[in-house]
C-alpha atoms as a PDB file:
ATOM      1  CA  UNK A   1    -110.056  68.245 161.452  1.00  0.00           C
ATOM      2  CA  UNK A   2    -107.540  70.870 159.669  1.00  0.00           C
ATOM      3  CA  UNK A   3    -108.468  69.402 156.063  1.00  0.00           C
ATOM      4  CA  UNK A   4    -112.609  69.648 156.441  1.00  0.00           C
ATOM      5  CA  UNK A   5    -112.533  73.145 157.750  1.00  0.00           C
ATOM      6  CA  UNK A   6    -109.771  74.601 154.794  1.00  0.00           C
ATOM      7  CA  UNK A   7    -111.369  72.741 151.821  1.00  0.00           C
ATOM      8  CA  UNK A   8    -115.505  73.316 150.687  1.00  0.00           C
ATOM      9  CA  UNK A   9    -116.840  71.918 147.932  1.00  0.00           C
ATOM     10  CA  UNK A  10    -118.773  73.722 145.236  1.00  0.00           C
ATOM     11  CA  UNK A  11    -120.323  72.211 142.391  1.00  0.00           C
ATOM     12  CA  UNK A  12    -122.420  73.493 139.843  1.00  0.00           C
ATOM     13  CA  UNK A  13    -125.654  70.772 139.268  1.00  0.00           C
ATOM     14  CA  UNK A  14    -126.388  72.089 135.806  1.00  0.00           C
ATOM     15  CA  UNK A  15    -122.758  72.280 134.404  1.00  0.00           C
ATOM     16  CA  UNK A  16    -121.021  69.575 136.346  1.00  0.00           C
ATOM     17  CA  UNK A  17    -118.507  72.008 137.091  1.00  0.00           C
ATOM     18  CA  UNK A  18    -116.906  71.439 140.712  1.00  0.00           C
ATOM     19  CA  UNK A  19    -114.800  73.898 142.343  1.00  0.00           C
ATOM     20  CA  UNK A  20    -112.947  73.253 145.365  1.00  0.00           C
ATOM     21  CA  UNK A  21    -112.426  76.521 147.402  1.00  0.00           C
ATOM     22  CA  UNK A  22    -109.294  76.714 150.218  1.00  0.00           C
ATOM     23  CA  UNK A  23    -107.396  79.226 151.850  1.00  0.00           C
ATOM     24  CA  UNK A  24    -103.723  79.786 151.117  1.00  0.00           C
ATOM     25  CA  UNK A  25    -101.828  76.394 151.098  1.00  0.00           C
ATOM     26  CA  UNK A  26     -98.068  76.922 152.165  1.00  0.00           C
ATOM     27  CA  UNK A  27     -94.517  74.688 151.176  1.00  0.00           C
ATOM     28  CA  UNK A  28     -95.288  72.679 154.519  1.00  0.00           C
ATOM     29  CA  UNK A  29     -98.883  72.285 153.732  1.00  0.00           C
ATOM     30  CA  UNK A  30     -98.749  71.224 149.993  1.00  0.00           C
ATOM     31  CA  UNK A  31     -98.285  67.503 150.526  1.00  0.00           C
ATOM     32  CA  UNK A  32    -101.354  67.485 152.676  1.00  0.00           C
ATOM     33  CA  UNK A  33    -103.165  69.633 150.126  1.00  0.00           C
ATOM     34  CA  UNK A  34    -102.041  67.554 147.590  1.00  0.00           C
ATOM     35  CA  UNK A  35    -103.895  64.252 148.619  1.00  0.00           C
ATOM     36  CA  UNK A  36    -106.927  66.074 148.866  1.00  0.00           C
ATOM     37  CA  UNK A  37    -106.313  67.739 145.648  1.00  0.00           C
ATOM     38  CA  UNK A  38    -105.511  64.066 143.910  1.00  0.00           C
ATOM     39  CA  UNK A  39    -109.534  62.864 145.984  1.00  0.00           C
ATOM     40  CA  UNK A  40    -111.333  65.509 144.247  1.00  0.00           C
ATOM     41  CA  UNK A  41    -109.713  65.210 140.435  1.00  0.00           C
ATOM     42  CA  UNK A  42    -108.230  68.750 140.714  1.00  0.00           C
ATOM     43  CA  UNK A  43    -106.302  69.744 137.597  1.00  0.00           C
ATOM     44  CA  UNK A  44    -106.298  73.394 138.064  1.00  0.00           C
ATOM     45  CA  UNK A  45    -105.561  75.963 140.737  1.00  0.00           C
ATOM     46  CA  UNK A  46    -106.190  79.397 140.573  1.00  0.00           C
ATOM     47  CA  UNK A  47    -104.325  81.518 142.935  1.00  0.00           C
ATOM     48  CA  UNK A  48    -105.675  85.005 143.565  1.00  0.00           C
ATOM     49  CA  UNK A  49    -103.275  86.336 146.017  1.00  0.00           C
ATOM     50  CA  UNK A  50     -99.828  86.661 146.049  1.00  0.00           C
ATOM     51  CA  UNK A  51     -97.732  83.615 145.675  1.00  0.00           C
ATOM     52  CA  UNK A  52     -96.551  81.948 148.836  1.00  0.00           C
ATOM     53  CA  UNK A  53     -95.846  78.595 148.109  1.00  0.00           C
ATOM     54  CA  UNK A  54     -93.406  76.979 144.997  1.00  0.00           C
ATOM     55  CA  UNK A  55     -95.763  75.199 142.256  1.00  0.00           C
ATOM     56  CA  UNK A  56     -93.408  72.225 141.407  1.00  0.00           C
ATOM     57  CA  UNK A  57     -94.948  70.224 143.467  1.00  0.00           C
ATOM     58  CA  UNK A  58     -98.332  70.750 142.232  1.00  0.00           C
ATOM     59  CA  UNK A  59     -96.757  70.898 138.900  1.00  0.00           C
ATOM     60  CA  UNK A  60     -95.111  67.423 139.185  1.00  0.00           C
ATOM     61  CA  UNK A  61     -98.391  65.852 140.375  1.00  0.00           C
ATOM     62  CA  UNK A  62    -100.125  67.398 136.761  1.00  0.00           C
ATOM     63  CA  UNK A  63    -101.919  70.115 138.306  1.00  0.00           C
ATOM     64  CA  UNK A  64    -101.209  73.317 136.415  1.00  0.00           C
ATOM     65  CA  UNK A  65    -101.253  76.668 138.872  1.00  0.00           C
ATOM     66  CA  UNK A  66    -102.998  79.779 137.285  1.00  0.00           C
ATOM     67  CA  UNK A  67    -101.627  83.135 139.208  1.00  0.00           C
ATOM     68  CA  UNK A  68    -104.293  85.417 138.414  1.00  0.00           C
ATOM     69  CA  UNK A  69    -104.264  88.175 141.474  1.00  0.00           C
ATOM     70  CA  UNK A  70    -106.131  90.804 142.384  1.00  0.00           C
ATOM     71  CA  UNK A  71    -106.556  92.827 145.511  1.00  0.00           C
ATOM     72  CA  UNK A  72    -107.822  91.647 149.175  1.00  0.00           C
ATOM     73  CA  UNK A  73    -111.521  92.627 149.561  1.00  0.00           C
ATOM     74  CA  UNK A  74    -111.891  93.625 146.333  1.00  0.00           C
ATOM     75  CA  UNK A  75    -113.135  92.516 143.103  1.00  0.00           C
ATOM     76  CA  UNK A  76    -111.422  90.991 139.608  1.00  0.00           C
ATOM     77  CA  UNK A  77    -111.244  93.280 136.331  1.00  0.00           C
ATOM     78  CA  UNK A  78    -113.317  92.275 133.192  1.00  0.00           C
ATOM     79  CA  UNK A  79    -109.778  90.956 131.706  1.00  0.00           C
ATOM     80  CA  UNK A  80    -108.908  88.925 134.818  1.00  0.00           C
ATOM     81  CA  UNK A  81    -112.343  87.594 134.858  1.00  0.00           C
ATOM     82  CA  UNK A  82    -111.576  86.755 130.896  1.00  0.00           C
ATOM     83  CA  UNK A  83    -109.120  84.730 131.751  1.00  0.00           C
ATOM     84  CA  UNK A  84    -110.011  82.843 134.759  1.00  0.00           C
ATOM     85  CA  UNK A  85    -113.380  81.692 132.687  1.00  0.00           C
ATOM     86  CA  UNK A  86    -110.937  80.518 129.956  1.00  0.00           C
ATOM     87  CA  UNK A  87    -109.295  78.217 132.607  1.00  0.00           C
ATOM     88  CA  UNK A  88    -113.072  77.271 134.101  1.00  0.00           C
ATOM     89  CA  UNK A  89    -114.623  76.308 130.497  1.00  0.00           C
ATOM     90  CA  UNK A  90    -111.319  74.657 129.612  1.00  0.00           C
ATOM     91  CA  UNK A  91    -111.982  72.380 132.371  1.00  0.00           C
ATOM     92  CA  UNK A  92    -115.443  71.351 131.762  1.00  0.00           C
ATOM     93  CA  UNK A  93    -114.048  70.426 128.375  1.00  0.00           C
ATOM     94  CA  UNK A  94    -111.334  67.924 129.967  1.00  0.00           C
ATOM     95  CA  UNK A  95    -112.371  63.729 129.232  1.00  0.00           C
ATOM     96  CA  UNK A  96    -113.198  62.902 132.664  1.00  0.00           C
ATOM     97  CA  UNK A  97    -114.738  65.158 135.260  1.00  0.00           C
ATOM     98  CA  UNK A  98    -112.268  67.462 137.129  1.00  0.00           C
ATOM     99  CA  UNK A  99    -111.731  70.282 139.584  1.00  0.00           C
ATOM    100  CA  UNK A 100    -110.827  73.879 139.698  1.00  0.00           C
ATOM    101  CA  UNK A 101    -109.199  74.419 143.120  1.00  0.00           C
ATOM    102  CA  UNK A 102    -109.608  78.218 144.035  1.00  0.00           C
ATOM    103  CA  UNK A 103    -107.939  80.228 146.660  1.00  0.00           C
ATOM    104  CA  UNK A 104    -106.732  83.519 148.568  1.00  0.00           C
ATOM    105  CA  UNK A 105    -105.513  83.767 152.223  1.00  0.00           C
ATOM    106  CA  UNK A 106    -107.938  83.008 153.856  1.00  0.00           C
ATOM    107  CA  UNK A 107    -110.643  81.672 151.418  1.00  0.00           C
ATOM    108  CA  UNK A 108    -113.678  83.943 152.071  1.00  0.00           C
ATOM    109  CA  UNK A 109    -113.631  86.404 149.997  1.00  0.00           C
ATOM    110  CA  UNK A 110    -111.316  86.677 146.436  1.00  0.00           C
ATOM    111  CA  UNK A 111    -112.101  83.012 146.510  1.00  0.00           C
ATOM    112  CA  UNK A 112    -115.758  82.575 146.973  1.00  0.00           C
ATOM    113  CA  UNK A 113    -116.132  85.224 144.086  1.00  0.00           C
ATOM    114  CA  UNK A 114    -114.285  84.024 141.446  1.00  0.00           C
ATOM    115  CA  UNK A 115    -116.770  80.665 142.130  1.00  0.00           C
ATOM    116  CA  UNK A 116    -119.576  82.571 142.456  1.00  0.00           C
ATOM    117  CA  UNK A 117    -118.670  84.089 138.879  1.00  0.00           C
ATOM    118  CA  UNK A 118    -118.353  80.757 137.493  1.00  0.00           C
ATOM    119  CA  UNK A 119    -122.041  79.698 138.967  1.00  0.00           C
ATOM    120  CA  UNK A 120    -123.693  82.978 137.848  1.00  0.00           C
ATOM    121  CA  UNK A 121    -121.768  82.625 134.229  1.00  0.00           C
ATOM    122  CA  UNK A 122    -123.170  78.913 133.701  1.00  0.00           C
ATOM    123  CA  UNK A 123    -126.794  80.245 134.489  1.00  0.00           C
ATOM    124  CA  UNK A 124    -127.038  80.532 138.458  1.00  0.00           C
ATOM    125  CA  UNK A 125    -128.904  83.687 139.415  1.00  0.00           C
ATOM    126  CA  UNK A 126    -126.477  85.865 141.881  1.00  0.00           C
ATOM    127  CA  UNK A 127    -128.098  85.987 145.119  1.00  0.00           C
ATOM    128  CA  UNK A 128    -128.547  82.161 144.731  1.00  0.00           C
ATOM    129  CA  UNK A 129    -125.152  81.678 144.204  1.00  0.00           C
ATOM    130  CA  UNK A 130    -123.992  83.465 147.069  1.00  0.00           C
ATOM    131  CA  UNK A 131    -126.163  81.322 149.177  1.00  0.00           C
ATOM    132  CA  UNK A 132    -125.177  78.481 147.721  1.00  0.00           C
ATOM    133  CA  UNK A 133    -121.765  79.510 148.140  1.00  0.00           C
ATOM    134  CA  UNK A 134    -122.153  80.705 151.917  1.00  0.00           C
ATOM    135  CA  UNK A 135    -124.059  77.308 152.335  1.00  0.00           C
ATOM    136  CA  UNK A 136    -120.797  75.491 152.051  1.00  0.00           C
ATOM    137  CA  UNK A 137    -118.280  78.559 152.951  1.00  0.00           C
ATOM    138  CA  UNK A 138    -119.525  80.025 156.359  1.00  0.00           C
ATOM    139  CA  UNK A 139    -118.194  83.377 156.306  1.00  0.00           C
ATOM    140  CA  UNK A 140    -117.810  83.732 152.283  1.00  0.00           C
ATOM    141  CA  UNK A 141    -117.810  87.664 150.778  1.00  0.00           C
ATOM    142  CA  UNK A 142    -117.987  90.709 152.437  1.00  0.00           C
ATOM    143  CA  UNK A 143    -120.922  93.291 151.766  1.00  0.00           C
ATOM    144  CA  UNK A 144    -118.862  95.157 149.040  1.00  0.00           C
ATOM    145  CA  UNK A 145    -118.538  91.712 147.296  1.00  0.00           C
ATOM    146  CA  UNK A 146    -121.843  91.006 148.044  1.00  0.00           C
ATOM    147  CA  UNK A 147    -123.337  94.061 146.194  1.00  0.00           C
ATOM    148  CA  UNK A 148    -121.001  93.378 143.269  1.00  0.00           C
ATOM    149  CA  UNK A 149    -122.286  89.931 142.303  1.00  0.00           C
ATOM    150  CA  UNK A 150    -125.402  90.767 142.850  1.00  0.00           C
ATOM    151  CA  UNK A 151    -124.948  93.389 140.134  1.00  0.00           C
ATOM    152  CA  UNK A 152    -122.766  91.365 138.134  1.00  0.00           C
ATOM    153  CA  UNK A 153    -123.690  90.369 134.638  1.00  0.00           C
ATOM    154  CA  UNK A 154    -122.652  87.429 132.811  1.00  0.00           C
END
């Protein structure tokens, strides 16, 4: 179905963090998006493309919409990547167990990363990550993004 194949779920064992990665919901979309959203406990999204879609809705259903973008293919800047782990520990703090949503266009690359950051920052080593990632994401990062979390360092 349309839902199963736009929504993978990510969670982090150790951490019982749980990100939900998707591509770029739209105005037409967002009720859809929004039952799956209220399933999975999500009370944050982190967009990391360019908005196309009005957060009121999300916003009346108490999920709070973080814009932090940064370009297609590419990779986040130490202050971007500042903030989004503010949002990401902020959540694991939260009384029952919750969701970061994450997504781009097309969820396979900006997306992916910013989870794979997450994973790597609460103790998963990089290349595991990715394949952990990939596991649940067929067609997550390209081989620029690759290279970078492999290099990254929490």
């Amino acid at each position: 179905s349309y839902l199963s194949k736009v929504f993978s779920l990510v969670d982090h064992p150790a951490s019982g963090l749980r990100f939900l990665i998707l591509d770029c919901p739209s105005d037409s979309t967002l009720p859809s998006v929004l039952k799956v959203f209220s399933s999975h406990n999500v009370t944050d999204v982190v967009r990391v493309c360019e908005p196309t879609y009005a957060t009121s809705t999300l916003a009346a259903a108490g999920i709070q919409v973080h814009d932090l973008p940064f370009q297609d293919g590419g990779v986040p800047s130490a202050p971007l990547i500042a903030k989004y782990m503010t949002i990401v520990n902020a959540a694991l703090t939260k009384s029952k167990p919750c969701t970061v949503a994450v997504h781009c266009i097309a969820g396979l690359g900006r997306a992916p990363l910013m989870v794979a950051l997450a994973l790597i920052e609460y103790g998963m080593p990089p290349l595991d990550a990715i394949t952990y990632i990939r596991a649940r994401r067929r067609g997550a990062f390209n081989t620029a993004q690759v290279k970078w979390i492999d290099a990254y360092k929490p």
